[in-house]
C-alpha atoms as a PDB file:
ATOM      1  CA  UNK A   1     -29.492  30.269  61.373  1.00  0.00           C
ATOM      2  CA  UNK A   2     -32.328  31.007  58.781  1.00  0.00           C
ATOM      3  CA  UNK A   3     -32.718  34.762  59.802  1.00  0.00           C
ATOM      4  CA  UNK A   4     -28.866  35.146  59.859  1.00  0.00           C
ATOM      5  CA  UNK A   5     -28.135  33.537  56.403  1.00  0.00           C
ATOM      6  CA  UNK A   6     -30.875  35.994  55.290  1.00  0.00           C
ATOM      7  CA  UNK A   7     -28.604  39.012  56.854  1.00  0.00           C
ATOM      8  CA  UNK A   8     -25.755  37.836  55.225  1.00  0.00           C
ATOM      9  CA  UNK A   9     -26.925  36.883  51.650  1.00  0.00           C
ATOM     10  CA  UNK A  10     -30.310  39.189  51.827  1.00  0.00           C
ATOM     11  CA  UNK A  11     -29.639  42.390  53.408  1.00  0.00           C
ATOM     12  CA  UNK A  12     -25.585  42.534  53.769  1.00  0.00           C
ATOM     13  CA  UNK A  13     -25.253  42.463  49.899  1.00  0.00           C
ATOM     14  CA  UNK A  14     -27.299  45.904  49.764  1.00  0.00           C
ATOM     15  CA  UNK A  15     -25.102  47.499  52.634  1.00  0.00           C
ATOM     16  CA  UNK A  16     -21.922  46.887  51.055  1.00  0.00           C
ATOM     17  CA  UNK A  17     -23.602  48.008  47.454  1.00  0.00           C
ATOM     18  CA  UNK A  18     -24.302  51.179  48.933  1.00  0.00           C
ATOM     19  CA  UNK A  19     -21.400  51.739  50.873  1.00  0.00           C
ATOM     20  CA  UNK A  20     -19.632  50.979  47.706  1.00  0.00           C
ATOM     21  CA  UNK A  21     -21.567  53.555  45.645  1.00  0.00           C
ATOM     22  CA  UNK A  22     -21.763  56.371  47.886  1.00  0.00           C
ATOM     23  CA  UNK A  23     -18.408  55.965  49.527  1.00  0.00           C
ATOM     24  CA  UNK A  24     -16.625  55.738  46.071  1.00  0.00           C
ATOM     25  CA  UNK A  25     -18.689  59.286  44.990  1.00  0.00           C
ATOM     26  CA  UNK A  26     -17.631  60.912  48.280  1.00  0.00           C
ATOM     27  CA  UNK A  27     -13.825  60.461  48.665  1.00  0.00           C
ATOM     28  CA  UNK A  28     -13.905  61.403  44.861  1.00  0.00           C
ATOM     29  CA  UNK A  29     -15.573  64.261  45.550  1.00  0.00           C
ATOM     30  CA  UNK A  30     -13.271  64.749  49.114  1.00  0.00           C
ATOM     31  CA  UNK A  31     -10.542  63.416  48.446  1.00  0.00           C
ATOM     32  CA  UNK A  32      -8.935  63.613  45.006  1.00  0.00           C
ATOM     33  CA  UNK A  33      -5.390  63.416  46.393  1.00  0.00           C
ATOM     34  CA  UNK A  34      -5.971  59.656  47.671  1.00  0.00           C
ATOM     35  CA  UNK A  35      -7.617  58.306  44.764  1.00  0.00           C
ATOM     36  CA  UNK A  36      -4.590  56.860  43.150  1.00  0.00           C
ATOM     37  CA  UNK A  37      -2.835  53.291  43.348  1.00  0.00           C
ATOM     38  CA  UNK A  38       0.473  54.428  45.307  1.00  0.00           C
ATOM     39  CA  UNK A  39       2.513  51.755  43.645  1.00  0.00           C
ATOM     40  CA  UNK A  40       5.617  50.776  45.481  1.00  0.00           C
ATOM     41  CA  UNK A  41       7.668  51.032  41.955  1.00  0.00           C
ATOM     42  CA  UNK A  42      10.030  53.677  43.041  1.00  0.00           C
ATOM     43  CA  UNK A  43      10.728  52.087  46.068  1.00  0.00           C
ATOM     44  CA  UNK A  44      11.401  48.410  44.563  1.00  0.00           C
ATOM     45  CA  UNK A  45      10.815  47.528  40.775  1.00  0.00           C
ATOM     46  CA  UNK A  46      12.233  43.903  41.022  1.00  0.00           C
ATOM     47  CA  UNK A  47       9.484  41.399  40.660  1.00  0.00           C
ATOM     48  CA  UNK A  48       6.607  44.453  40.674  1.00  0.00           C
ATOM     49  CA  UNK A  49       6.085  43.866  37.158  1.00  0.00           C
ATOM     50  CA  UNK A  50       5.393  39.955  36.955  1.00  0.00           C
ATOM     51  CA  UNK A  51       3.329  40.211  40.415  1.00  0.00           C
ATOM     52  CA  UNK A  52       1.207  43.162  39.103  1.00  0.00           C
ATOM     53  CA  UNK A  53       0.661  41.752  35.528  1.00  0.00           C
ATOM     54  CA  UNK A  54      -0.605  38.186  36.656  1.00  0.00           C
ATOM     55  CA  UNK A  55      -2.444  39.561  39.314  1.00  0.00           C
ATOM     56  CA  UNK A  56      -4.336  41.983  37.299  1.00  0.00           C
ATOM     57  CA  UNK A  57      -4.774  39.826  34.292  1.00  0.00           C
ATOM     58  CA  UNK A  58      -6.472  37.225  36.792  1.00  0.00           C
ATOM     59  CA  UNK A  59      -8.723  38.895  38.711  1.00  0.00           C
ATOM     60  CA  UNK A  60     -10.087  41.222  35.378  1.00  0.00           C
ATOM     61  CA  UNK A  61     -10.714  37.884  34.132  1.00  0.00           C
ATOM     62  CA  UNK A  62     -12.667  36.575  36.873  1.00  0.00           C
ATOM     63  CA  UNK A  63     -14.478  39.871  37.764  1.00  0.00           C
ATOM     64  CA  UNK A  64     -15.888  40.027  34.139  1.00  0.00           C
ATOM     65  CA  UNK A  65     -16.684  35.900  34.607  1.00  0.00           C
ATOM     66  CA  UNK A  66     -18.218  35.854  37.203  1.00  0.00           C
ATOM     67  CA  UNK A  67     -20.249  39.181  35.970  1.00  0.00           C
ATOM     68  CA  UNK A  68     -21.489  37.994  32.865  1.00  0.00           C
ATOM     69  CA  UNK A  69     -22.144  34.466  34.382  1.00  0.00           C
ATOM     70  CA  UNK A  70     -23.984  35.318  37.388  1.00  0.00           C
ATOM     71  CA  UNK A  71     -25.721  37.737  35.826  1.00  0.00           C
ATOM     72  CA  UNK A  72     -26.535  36.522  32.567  1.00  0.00           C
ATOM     73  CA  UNK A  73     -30.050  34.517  32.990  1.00  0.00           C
ATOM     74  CA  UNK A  74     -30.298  30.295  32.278  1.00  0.00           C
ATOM     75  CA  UNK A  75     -32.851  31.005  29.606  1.00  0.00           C
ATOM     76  CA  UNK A  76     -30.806  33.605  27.115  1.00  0.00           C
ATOM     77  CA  UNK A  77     -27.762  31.042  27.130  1.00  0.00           C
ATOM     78  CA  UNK A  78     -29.633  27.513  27.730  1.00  0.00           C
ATOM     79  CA  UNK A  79     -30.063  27.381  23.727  1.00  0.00           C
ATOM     80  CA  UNK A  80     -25.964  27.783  22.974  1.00  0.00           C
ATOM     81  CA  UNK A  81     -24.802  26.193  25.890  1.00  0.00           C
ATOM     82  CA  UNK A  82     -25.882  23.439  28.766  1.00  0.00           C
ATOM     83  CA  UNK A  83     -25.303  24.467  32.163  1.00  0.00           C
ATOM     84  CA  UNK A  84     -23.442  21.591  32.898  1.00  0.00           C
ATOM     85  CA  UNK A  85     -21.062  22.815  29.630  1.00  0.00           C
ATOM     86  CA  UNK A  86     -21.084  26.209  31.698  1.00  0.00           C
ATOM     87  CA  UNK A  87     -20.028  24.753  34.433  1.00  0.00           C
ATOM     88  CA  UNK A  88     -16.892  22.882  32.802  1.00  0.00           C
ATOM     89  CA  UNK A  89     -15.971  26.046  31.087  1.00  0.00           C
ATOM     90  CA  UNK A  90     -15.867  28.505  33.969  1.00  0.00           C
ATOM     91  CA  UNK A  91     -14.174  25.647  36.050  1.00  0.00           C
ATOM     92  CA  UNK A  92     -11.213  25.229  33.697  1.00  0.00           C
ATOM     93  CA  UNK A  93     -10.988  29.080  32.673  1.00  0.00           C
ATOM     94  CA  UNK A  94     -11.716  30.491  36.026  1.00  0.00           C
ATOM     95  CA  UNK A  95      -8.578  27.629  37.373  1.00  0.00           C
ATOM     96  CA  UNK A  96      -6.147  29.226  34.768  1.00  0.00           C
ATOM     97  CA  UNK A  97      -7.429  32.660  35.986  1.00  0.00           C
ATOM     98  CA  UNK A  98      -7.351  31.942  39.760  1.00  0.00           C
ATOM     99  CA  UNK A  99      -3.848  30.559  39.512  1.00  0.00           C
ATOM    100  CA  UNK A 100      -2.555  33.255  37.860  1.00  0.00           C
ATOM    101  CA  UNK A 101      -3.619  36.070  40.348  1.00  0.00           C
ATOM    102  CA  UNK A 102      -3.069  33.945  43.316  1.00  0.00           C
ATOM    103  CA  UNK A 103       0.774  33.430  42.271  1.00  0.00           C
ATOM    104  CA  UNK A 104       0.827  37.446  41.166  1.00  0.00           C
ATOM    105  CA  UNK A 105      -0.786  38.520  44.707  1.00  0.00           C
ATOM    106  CA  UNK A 106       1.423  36.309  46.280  1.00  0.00           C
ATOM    107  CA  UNK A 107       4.694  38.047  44.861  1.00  0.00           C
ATOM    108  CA  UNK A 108       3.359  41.387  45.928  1.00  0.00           C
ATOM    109  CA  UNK A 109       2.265  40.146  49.234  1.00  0.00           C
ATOM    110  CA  UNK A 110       5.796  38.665  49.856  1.00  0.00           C
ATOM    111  CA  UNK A 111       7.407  42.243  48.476  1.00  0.00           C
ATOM    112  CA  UNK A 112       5.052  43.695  50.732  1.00  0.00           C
ATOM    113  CA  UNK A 113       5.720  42.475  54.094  1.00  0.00           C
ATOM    114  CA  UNK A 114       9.620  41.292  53.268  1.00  0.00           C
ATOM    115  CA  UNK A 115      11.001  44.417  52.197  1.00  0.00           C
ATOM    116  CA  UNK A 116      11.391  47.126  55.012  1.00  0.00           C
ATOM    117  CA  UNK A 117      10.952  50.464  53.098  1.00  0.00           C
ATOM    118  CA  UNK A 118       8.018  48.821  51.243  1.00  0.00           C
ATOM    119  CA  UNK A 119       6.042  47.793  54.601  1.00  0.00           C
ATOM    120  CA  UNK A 120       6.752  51.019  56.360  1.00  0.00           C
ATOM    121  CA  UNK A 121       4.816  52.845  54.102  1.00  0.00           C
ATOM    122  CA  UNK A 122       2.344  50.933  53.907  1.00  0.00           C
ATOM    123  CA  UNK A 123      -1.156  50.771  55.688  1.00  0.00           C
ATOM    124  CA  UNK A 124      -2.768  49.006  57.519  1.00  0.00           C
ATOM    125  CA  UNK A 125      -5.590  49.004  54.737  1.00  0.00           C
ATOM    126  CA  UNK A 126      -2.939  47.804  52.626  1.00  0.00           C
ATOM    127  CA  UNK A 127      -2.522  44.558  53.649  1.00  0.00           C
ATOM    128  CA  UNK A 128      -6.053  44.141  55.068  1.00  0.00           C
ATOM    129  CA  UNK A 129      -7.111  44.297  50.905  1.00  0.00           C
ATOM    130  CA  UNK A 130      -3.963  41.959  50.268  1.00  0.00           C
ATOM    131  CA  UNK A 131      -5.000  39.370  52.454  1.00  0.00           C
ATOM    132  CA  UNK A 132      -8.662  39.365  51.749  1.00  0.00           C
ATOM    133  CA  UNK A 133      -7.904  39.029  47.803  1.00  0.00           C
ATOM    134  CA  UNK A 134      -5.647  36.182  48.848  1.00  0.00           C
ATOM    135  CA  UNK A 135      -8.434  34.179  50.650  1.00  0.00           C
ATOM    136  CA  UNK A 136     -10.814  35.229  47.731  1.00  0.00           C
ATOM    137  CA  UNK A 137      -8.645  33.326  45.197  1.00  0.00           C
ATOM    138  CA  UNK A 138      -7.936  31.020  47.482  1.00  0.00           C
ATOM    139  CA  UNK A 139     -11.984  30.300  47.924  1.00  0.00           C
ATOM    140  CA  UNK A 140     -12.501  29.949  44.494  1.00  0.00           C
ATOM    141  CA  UNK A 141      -9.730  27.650  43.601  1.00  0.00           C
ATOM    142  CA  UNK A 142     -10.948  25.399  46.621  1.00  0.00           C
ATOM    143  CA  UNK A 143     -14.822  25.607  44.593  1.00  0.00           C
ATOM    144  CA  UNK A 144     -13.294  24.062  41.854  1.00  0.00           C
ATOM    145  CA  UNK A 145     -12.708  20.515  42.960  1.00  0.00           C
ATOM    146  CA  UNK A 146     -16.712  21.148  45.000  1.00  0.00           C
ATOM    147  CA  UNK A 147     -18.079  21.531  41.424  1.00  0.00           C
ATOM    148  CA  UNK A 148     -16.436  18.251  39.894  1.00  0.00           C
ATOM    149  CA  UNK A 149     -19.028  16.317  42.161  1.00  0.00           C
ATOM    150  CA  UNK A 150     -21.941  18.580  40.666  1.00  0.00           C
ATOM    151  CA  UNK A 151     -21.490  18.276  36.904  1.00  0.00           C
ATOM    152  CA  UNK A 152     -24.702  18.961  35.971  1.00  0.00           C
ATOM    153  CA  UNK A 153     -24.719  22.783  36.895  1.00  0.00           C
ATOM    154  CA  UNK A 154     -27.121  22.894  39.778  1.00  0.00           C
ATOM    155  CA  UNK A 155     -25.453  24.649  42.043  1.00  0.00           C
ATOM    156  CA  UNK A 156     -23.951  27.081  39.681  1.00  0.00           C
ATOM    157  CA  UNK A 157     -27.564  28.539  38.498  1.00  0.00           C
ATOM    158  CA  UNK A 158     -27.943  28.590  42.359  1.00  0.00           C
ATOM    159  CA  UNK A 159     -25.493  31.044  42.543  1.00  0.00           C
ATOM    160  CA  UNK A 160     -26.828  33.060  39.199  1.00  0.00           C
ATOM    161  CA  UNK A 161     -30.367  33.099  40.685  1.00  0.00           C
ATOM    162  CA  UNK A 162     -28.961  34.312  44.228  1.00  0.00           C
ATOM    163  CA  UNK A 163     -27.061  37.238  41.939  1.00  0.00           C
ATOM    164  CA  UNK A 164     -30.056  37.734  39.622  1.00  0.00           C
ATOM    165  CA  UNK A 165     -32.428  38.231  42.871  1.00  0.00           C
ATOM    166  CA  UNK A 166     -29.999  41.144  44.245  1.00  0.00           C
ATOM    167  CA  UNK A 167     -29.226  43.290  41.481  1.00  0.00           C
ATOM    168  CA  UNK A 168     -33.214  43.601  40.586  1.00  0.00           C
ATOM    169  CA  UNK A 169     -34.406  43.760  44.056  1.00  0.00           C
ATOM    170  CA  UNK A 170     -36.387  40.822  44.104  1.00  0.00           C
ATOM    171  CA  UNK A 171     -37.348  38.773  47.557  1.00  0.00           C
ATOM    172  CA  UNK A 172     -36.216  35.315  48.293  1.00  0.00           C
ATOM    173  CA  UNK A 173     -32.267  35.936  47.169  1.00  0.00           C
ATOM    174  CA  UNK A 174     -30.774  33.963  50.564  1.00  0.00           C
ATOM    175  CA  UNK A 175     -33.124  31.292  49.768  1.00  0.00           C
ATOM    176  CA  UNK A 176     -31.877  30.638  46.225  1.00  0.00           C
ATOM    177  CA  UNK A 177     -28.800  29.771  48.211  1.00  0.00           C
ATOM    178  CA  UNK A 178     -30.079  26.610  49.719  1.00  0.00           C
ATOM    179  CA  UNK A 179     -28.219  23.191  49.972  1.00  0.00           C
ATOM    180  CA  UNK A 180     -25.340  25.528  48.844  1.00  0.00           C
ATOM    181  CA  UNK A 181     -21.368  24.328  50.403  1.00  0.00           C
ATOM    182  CA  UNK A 182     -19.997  26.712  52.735  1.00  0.00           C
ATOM    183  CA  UNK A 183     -16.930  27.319  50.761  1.00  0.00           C
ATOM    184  CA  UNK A 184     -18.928  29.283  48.485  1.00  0.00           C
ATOM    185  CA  UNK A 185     -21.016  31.099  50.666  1.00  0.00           C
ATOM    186  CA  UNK A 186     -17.381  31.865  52.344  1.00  0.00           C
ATOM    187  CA  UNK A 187     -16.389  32.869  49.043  1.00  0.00           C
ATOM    188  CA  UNK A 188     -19.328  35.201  48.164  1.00  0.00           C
ATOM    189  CA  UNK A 189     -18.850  36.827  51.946  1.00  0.00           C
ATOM    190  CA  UNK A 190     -15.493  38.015  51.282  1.00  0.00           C
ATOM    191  CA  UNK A 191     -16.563  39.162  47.671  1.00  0.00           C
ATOM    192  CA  UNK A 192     -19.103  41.313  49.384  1.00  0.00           C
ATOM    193  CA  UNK A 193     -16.919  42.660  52.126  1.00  0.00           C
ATOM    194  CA  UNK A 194     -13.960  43.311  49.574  1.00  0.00           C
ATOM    195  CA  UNK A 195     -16.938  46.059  47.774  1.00  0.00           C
ATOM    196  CA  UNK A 196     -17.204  47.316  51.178  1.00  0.00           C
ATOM    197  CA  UNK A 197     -14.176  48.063  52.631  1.00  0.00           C
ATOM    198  CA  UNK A 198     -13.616  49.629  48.474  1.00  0.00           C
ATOM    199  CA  UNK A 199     -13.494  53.160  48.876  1.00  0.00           C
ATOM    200  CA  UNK A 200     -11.656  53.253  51.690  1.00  0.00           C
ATOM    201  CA  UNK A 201      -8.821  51.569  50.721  1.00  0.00           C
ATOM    202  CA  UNK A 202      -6.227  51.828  47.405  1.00  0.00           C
ATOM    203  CA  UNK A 203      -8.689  49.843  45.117  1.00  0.00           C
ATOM    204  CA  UNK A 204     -10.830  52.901  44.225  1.00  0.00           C
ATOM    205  CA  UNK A 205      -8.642  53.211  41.914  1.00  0.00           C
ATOM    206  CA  UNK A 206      -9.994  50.959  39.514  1.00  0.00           C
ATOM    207  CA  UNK A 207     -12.758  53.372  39.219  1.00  0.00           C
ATOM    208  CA  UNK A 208      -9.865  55.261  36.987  1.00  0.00           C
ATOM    209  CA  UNK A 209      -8.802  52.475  35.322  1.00  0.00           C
ATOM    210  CA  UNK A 210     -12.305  51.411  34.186  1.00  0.00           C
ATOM    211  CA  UNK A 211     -13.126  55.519  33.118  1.00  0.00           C
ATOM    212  CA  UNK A 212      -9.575  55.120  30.724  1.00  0.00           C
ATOM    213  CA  UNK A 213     -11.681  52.867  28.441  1.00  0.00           C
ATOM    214  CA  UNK A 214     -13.532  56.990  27.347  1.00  0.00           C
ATOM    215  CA  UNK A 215     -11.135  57.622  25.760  1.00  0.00           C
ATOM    216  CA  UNK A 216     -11.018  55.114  23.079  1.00  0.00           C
ATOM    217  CA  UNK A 217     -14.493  56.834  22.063  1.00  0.00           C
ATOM    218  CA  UNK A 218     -13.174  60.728  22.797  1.00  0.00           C
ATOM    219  CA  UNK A 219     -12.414  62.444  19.464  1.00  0.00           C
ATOM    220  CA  UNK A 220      -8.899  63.605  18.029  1.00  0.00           C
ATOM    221  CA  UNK A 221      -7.503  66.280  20.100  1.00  0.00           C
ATOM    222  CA  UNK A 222      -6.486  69.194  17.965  1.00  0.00           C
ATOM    223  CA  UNK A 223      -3.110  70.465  18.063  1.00  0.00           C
ATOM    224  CA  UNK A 224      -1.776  73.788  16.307  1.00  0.00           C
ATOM    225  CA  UNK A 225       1.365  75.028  16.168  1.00  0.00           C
ATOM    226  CA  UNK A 226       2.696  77.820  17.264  1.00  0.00           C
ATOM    227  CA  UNK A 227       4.098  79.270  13.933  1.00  0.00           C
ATOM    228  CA  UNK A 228       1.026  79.373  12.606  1.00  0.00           C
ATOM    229  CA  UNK A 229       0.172  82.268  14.270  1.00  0.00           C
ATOM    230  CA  UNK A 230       3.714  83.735  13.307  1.00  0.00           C
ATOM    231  CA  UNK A 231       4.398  86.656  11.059  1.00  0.00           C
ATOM    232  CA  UNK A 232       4.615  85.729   7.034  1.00  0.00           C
ATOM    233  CA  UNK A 233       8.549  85.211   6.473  1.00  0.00           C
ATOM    234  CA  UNK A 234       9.470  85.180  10.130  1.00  0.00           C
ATOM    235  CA  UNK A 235      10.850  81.734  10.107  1.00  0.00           C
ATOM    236  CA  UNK A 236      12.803  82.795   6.222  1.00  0.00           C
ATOM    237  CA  UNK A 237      16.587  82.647   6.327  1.00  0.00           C
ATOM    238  CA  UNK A 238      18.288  86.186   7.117  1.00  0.00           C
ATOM    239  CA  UNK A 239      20.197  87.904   4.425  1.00  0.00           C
ATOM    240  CA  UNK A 240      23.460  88.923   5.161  1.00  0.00           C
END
């Protein structure tokens, strides 16, 4: 069990990292065509918009929560903010957030497998993605009522170490995992496969919408118009 959970929390966390990477960098550079979100607007608008927006409003908000709080070390926010405080606060925002995608996936899960011209052209990888995100909020809504019985925030910085240990290389990252509940071991699993099955499936796509956010920083775009390389007095009235 030891040299499994090690696989798993250890060494799978670096495969799907690299699959993520590399596999993201070659269909870009492969296949352009695919790298787009084939909505299924034109084939159904009715309920696409509230599914979409609630779904994507969620999970931005978790993705960003759970990057800046797994990743952000005990010591820079221990003299703001108690873990235990920490705790409370990702437990009531991350609910709100959870809830919100869960009941937005589920709309375009129902659209997606209810109507017929909507599931016939759709993959396979489709609803593979669909289901796992389902499961994933799912996972993390079930942590919340776990993490009422651990106030104190133990088992949260568990989580941040296990993070901090992967993204700087550093040994011992399944064993900061110890005396940790399945449910969120399930629930960092499916996290880690979601990255992994990413660039073969419609979410590379948020590469896109994350590479938008340039052009808040791009400069003005010039525009000249065409009579100003006109003729003086072509655009004066005619005389009769």
């Amino acid at each position: 069990m030891n040299s499994f959970q090690n696989f798993l929390f250890g060494i799978y966390p670096y495969i799907c990292l690299t699959v993520f990477l590399l596999g993201s960098l070659i269909r870009f550079d492969r296949d352009q065509y695919t790298w787009k979100s084939e909505s299924s607007q034109l084939l159904r608008p009715g309920e696409l918009r509230l599914g979409s927006n609630l779904f994507h409003v969620g999970i931005l908000f978790l993705f960003f929560g759970h990057l800046i709080g797994i990743l952000t070390p005990h010591a820079v926010y221990e003299p703001f903010i108690s873990a235990g405080t920490k705790q409370l606060l990702a437990m009531v925002s991350g609910g709100v957030a959870g809830l919100a995608g869960i009941f937005g996936l589920t709309i375009l899960l129902r659209r997606r497998l209810t109507d017929p011209r909507i599931r016939k052209n759709s993959k396979a990888s489709d609803l593979v993605v669909l289901w796992m995100l389902w499961a994933q909020f799912a996972l993390g809504l079930a942590t919340i009522p776990l993490s009422a019985q651990h106030l104190d925030g133990s088992v949260m910085i568990k989580l941040a170490e296990w993070g901090q240990h992967i993204v700087t290389f550093r040994s011992g990252a399944a064993e900061s995992l110890e005396g940790v509940g399945f449910i969120f071991k399930a629930h960092l699993f499916i996290g880690m496969s979601i990255f992994l099955l990413f660039p073969f499936t419609r979410l590379a796509h948020v590469w896109s919408g994350f590479a938008s956010l340039t052009y808040l920083a791009r400069p003005f775009q010039l525009v000249r118009s065409r009579r100003l390389t006109l003729p003086t007095g072509h655009n004066e009235p005619g005389r009769s």
